[in-house]
N, C-alpha and C. Protein backbone atom coordinates (compact mmCIF):
# COMPACT_ATOMS: atom_id res chain seq x y z
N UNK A 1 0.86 -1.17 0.00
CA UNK A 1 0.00 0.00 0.00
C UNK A 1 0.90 1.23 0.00
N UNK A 2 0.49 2.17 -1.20
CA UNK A 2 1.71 3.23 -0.49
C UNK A 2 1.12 4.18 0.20
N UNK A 3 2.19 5.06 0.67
CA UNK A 3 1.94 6.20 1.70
C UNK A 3 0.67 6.72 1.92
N UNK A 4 0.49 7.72 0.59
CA UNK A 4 -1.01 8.42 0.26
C UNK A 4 -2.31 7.49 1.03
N UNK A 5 -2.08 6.62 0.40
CA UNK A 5 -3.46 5.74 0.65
C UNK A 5 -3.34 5.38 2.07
N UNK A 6 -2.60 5.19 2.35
CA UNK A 6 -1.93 4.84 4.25
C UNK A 6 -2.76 5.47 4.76
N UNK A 7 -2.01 6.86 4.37
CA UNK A 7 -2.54 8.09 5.25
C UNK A 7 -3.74 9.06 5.09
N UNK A 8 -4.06 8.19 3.98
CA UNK A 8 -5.98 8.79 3.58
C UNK A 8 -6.57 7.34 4.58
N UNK A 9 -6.25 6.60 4.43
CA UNK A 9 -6.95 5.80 5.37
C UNK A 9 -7.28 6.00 7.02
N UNK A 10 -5.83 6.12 7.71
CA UNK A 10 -5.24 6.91 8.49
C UNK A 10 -6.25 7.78 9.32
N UNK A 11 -6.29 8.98 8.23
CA UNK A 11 -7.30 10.22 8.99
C UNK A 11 -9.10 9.68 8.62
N UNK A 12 -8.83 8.96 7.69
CA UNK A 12 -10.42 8.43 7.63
C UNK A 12 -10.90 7.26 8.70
N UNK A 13 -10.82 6.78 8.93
CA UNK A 13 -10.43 5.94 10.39
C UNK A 13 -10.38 6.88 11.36
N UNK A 14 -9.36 7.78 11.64
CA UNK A 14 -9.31 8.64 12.60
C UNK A 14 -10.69 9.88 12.74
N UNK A 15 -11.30 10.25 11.68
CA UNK A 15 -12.34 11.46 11.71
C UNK A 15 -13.32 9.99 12.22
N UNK A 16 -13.70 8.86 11.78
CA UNK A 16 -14.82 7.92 12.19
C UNK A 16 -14.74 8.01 13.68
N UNK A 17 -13.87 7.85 14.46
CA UNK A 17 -13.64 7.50 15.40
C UNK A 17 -14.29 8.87 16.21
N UNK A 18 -13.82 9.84 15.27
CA UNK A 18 -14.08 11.01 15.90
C UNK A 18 -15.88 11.60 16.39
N UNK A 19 -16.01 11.55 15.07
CA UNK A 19 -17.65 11.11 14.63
C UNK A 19 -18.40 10.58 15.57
N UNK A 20 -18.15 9.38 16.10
CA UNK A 20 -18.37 8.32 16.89
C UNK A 20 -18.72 8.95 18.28
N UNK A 21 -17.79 9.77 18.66
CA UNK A 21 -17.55 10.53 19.78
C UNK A 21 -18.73 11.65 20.08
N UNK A 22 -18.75 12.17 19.37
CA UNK A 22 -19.22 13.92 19.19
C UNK A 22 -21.05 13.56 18.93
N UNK A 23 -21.05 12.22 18.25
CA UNK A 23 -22.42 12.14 17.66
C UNK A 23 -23.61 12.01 19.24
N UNK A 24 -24.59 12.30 19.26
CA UNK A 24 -25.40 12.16 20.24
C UNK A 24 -26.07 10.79 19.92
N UNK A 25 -26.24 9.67 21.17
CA UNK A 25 -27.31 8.92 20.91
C UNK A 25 -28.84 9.41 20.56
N UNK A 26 -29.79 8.64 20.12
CA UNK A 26 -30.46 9.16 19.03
C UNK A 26 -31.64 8.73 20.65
N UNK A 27 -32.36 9.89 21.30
CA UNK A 27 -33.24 9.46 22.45
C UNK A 27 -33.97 8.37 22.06
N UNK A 28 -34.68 7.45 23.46
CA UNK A 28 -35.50 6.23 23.15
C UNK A 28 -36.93 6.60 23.75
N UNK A 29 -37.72 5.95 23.54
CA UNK A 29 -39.00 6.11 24.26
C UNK A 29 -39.00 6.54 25.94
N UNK A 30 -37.98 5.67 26.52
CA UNK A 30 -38.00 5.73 27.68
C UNK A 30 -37.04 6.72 27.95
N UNK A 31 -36.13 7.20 27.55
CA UNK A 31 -35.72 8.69 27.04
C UNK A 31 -36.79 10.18 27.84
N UNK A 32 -37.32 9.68 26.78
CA UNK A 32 -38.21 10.62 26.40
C UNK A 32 -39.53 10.65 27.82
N UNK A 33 -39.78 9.21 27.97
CA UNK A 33 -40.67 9.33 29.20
C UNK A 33 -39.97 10.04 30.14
N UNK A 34 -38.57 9.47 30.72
CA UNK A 34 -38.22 9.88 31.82
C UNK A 34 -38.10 11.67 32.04
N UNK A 35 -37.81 11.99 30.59
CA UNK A 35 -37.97 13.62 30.37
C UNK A 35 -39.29 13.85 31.36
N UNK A 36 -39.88 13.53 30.71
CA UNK A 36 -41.56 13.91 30.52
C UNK A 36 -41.42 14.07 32.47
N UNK A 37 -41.15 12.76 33.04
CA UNK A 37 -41.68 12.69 34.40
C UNK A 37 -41.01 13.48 35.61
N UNK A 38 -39.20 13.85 34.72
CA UNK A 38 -38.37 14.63 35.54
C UNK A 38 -39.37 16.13 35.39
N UNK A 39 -39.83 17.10 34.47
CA UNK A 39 -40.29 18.22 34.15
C UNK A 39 -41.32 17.81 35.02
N UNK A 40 -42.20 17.07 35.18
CA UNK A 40 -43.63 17.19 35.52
C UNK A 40 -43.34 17.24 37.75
N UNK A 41 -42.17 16.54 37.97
CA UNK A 41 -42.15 16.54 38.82
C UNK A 41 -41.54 18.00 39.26
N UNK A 42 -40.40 18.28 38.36
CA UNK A 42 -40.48 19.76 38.65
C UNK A 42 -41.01 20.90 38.21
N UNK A 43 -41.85 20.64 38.00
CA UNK A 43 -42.60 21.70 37.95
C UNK A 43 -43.91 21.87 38.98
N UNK A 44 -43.91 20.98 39.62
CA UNK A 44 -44.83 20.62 41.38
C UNK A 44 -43.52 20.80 42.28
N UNK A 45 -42.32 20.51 42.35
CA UNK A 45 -41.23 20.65 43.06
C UNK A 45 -41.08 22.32 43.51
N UNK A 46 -40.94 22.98 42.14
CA UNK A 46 -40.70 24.11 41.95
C UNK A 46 -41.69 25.16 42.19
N UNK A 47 -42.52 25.34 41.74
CA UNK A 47 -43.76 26.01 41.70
C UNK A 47 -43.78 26.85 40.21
N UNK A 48 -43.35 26.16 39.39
CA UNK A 48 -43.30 26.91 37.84
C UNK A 48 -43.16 26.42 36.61
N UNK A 49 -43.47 26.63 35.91
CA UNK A 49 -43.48 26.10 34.45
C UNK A 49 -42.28 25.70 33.66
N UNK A 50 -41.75 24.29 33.35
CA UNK A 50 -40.41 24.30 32.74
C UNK A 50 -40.86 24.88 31.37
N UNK A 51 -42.03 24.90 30.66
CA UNK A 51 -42.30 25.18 29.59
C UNK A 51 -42.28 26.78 29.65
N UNK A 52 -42.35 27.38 30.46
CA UNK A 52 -42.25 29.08 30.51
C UNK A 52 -41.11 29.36 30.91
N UNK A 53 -40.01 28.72 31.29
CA UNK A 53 -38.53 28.94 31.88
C UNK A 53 -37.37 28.27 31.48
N UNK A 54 -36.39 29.25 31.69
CA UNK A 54 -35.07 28.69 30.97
C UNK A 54 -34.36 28.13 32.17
N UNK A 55 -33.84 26.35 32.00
CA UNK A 55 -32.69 26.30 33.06
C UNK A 55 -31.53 26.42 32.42
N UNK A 56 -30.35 26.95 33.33
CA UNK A 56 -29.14 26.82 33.27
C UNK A 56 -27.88 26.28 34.26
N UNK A 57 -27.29 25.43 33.98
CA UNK A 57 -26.21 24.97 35.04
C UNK A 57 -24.52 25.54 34.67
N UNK A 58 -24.44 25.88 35.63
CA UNK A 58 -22.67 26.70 34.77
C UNK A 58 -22.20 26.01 35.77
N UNK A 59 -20.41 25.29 34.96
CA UNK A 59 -19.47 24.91 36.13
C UNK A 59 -18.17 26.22 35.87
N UNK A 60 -17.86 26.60 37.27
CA UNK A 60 -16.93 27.47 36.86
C UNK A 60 -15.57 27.34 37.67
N UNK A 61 -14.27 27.98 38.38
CA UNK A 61 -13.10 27.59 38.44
C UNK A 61 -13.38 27.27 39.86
N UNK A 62 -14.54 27.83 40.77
CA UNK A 62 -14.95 27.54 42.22
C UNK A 62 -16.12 26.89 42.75
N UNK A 63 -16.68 26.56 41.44
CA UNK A 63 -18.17 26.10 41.78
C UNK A 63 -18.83 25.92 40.46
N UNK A 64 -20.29 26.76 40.50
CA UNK A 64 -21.09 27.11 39.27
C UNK A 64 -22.31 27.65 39.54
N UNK A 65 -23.36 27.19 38.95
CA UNK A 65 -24.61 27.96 38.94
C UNK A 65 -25.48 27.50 38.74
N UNK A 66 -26.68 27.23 39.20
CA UNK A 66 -27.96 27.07 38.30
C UNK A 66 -28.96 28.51 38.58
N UNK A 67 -28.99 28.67 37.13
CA UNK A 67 -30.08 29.87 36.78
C UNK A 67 -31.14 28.97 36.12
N UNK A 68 -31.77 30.19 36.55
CA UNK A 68 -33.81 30.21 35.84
C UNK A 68 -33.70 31.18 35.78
N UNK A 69 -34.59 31.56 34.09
CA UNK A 69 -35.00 32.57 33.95
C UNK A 69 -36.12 32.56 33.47
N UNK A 70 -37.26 33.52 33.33
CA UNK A 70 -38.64 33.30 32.79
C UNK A 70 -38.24 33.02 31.32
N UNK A 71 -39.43 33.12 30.68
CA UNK A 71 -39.06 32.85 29.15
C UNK A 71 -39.37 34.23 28.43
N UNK A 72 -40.24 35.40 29.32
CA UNK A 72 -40.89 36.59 28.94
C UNK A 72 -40.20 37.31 30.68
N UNK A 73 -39.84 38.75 29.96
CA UNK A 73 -39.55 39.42 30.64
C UNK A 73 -40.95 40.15 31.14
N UNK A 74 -42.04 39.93 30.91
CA UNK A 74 -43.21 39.64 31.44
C UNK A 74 -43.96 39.36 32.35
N UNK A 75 -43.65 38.25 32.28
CA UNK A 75 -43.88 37.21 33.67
C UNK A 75 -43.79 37.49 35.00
N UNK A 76 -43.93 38.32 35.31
CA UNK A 76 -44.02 38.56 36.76
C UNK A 76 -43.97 37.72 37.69
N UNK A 77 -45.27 36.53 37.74
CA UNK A 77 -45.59 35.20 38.23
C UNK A 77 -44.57 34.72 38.24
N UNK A 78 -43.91 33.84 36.63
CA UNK A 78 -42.72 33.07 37.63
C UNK A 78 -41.26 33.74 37.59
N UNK A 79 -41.24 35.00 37.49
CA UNK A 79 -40.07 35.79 37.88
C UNK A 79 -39.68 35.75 39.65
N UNK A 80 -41.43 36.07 40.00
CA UNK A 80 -41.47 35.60 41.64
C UNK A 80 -41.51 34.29 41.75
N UNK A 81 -42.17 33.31 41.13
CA UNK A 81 -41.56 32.26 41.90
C UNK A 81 -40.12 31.19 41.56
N UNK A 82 -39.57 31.81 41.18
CA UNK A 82 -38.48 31.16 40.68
C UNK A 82 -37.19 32.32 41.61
N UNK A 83 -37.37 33.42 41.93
CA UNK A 83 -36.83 34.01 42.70
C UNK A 83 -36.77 33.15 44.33
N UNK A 84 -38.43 33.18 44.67
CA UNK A 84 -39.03 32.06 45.96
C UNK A 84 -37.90 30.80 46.02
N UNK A 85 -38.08 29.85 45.32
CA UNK A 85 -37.40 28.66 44.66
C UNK A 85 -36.10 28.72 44.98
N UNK A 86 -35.23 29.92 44.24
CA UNK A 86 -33.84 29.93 44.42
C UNK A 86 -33.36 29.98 45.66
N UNK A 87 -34.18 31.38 46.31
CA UNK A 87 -33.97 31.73 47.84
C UNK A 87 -34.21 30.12 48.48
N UNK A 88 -35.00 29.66 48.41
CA UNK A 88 -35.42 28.44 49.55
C UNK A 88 -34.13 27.38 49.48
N UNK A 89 -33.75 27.11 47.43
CA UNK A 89 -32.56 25.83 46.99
C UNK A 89 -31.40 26.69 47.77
N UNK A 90 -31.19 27.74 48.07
CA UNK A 90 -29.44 28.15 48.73
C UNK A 90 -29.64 27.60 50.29
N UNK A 91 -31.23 28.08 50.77
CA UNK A 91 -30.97 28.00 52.20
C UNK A 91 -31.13 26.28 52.20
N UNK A 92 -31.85 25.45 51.63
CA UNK A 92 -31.81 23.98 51.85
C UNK A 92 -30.35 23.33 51.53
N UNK A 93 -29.70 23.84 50.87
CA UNK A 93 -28.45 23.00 50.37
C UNK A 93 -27.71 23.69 51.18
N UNK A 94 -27.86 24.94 51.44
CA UNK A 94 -26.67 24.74 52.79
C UNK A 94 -26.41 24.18 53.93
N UNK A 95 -27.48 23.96 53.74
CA UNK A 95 -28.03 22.71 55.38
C UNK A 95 -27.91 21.50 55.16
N UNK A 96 -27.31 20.96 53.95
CA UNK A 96 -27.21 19.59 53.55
C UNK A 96 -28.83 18.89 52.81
N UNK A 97 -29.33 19.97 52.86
CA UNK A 97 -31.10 19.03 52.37
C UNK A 97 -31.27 19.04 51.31
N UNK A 98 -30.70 17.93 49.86
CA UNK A 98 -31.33 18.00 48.76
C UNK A 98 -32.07 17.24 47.93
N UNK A 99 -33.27 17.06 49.40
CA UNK A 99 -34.60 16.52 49.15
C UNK A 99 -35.48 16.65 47.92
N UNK A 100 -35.54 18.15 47.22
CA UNK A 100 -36.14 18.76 46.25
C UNK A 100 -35.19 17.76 44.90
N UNK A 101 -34.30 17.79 44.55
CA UNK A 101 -33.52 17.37 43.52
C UNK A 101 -33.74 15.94 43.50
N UNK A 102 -33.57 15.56 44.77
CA UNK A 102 -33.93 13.85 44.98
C UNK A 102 -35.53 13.51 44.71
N UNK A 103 -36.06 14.16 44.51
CA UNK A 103 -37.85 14.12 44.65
C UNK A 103 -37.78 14.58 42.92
N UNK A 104 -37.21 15.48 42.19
CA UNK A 104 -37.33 15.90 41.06
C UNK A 104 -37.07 14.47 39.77
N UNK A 105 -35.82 14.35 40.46
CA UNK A 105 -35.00 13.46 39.44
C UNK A 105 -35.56 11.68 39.32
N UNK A 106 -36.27 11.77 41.24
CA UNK A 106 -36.29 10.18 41.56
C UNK A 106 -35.08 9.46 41.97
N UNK A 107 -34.19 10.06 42.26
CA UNK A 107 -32.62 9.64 42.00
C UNK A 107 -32.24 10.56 43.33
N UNK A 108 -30.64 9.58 44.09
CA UNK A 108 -30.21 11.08 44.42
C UNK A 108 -29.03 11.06 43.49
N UNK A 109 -28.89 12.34 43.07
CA UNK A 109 -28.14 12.90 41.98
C UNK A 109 -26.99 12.85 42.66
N UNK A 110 -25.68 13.06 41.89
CA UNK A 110 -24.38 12.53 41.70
C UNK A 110 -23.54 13.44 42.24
N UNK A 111 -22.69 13.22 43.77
CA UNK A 111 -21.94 14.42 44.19
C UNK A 111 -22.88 14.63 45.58
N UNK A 112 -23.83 14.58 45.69
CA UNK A 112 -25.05 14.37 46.67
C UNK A 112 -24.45 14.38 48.05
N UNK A 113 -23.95 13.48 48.08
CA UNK A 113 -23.33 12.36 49.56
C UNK A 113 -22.61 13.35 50.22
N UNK A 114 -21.57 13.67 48.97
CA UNK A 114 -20.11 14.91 49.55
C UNK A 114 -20.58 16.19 49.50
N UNK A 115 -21.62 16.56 48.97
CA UNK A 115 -22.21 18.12 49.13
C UNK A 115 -22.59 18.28 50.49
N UNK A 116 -23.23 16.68 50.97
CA UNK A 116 -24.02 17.53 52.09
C UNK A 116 -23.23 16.88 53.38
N UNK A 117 -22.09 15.96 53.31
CA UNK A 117 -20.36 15.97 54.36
C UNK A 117 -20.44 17.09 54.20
N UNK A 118 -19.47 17.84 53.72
CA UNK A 118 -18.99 18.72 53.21
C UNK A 118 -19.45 20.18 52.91
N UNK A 119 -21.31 20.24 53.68
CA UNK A 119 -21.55 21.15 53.71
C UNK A 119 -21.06 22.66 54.03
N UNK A 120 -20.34 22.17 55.07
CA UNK A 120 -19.83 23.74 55.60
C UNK A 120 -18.84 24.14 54.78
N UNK A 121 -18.58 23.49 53.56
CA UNK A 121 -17.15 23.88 53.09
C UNK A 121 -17.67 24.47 51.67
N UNK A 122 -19.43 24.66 51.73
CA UNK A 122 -19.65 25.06 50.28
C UNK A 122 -20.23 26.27 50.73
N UNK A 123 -20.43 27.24 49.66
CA UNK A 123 -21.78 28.43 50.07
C UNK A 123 -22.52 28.56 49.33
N UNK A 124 -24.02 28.95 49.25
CA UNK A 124 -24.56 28.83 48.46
C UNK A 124 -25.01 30.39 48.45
N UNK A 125 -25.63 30.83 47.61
CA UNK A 125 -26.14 32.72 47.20
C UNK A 125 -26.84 32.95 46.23
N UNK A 126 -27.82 32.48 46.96
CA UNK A 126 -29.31 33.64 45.86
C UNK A 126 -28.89 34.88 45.41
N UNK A 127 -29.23 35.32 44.19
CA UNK A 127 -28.96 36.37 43.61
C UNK A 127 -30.04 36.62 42.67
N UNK A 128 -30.56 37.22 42.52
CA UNK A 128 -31.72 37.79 41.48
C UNK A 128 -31.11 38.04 40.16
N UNK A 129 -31.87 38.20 39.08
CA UNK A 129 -31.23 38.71 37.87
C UNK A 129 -32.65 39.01 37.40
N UNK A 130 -32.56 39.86 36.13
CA UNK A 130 -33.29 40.16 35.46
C UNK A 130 -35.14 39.74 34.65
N UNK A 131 -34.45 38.38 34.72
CA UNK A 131 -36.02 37.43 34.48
C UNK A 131 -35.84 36.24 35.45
N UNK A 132 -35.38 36.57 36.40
CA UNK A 132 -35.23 35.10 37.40
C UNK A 132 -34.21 35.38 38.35
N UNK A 133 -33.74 34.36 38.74
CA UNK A 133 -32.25 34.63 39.64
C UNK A 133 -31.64 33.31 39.36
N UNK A 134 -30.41 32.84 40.25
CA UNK A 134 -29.60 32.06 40.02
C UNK A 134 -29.00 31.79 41.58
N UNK A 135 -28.30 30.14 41.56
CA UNK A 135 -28.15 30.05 43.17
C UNK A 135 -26.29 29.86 42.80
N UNK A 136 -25.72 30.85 43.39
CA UNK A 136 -24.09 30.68 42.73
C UNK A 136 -23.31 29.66 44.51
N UNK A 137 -23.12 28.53 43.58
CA UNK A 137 -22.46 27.59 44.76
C UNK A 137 -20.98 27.94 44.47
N UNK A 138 -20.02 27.56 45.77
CA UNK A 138 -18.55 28.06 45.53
C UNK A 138 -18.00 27.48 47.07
N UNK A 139 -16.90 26.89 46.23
CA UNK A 139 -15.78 26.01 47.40
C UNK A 139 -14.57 26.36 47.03
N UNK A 140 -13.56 26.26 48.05
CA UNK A 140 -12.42 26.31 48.40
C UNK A 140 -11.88 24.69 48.12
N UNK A 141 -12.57 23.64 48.74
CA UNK A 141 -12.35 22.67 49.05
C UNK A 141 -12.58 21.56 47.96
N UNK A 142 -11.20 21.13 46.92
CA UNK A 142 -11.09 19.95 46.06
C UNK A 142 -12.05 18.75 46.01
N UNK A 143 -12.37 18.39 47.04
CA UNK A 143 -13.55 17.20 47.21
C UNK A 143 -14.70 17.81 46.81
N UNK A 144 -15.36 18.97 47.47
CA UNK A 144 -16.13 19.39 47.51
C UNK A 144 -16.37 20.20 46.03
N UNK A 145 -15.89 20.46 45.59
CA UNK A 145 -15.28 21.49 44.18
C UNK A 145 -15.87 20.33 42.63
N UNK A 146 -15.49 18.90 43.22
CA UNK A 146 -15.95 17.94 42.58
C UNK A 146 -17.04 17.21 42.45
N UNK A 147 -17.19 17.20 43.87
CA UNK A 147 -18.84 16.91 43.73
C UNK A 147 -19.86 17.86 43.09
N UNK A 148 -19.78 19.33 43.48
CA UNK A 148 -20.67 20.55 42.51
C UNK A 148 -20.61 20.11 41.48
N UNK A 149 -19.19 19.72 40.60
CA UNK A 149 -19.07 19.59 39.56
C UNK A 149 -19.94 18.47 38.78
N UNK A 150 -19.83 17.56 39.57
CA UNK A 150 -20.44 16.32 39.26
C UNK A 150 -22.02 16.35 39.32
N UNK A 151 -22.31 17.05 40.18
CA UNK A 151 -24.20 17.50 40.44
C UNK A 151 -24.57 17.93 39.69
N UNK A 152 -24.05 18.95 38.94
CA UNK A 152 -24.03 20.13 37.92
C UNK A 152 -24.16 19.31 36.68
N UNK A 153 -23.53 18.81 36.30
CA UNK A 153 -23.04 17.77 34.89
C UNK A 153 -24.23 17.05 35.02
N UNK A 154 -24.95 16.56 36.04
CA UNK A 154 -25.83 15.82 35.86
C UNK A 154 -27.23 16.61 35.78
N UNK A 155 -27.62 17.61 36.16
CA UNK A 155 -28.40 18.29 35.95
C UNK A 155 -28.39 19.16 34.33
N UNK A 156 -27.39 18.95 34.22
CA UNK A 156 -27.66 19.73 32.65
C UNK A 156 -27.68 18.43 31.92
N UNK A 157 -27.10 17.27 32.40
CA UNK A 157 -27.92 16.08 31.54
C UNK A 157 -29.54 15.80 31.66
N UNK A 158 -30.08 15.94 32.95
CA UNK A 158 -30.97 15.01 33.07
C UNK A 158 -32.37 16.44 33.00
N UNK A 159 -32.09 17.50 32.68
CA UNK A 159 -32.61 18.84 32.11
C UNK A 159 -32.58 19.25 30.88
N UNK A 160 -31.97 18.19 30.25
CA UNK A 160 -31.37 18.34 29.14
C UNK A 160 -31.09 19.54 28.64
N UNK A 161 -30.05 20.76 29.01
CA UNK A 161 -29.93 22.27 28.94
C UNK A 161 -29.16 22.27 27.58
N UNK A 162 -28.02 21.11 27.55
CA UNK A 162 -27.19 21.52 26.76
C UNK A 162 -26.05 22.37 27.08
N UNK A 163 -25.96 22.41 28.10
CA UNK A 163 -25.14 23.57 28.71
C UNK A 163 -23.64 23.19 28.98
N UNK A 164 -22.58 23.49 28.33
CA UNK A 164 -20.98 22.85 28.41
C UNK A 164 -20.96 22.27 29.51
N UNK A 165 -20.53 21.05 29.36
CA UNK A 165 -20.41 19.93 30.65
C UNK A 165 -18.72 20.38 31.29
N UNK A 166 -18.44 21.55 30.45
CA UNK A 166 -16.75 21.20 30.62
C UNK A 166 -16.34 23.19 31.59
N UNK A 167 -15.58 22.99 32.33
CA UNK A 167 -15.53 24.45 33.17
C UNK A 167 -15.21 25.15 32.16
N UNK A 168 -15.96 26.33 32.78
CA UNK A 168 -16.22 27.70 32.17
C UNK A 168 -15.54 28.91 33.12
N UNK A 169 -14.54 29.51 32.17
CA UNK A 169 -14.04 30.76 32.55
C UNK A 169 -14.77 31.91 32.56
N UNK A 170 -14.83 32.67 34.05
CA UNK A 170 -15.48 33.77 33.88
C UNK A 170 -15.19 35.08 32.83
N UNK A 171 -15.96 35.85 32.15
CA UNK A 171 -15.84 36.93 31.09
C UNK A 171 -14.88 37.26 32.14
């Protein structure tokens, strides 16, 4: 075989592989149910509409984030209750209680165990924003730094946000 063809083979082989990687599995029924039953539960969890609100999970160099925002700068309704919501998720997870997430998902979500050891070593901070607010978690502490990370990753999976699974540098 000579070279050329080697090495057209080579990167063709190599982009498959790549392909392989990057491609999304194609959802299944039960996919799709479990969607259905995670939203329905939060949205009785929460007190608000996933269909009227944006989630977001950010991992960043100390922690990350989950924001809500309405979908209409409008909304008054769930501007307040998603404000309600946030305030209540900082003060429960600082206390180790993440009953709400465990009740949402059916699951306890991933990082769970060491968030709430390890409570005193995280903080949590309601903050308002513009069509919603956001609860900004943040550690000092490597164990703890990992588990957020790991909670986080799973919530923008199982929310399906889409939201970079991979840390994010602040602007």
């Amino acid at each position: 075989m000579n070279k050329v063809l080697s090495c057209t083979l080579a990167l063709s082989l190599f982009a498959v592989r790549i392909m392989a990687q990057t491609t999304a599995p194609t959802p299944t029924a039960a996919d799709a149910q479990r969607a259905a039953e995670v939203d329905q539960r939060g949205d009785q969890g929460m007190g608000f509409s996933h269909a009227m609100t944006d989630h977001h999970f950010h991992l960043s160099p100390d922690g990350g984030s989950i924001e809500v925002e309405s979908d209409s700068a409008n909304d008054n309704a769930s501007k307040e209750a998603i404000r309600r919501h946030m305030q209540k998720i900082a003060g429960m997870f600082a206390q180790g209680n993440f009953s709400l997430p465990m009740f949402i998902h059916d699951t306890i979500p991933p990082g769970v165990e060491v968030m709430k050891r390890l409570k005193d070593q995280i903080a949590y901070t309601a903050e308002n924003t513009a069509k919603g607010a956001q609860v900004r978690i943040a550690t000092g502490n490597t164990e703890a730094l990992a588990a957020v990370h790991e909670f986080l990753r799973f919530q923008i999976k199982d929310h399906r946000t889409n939201d970079p699974l991979a840390i994010q540098l602040k602007p």
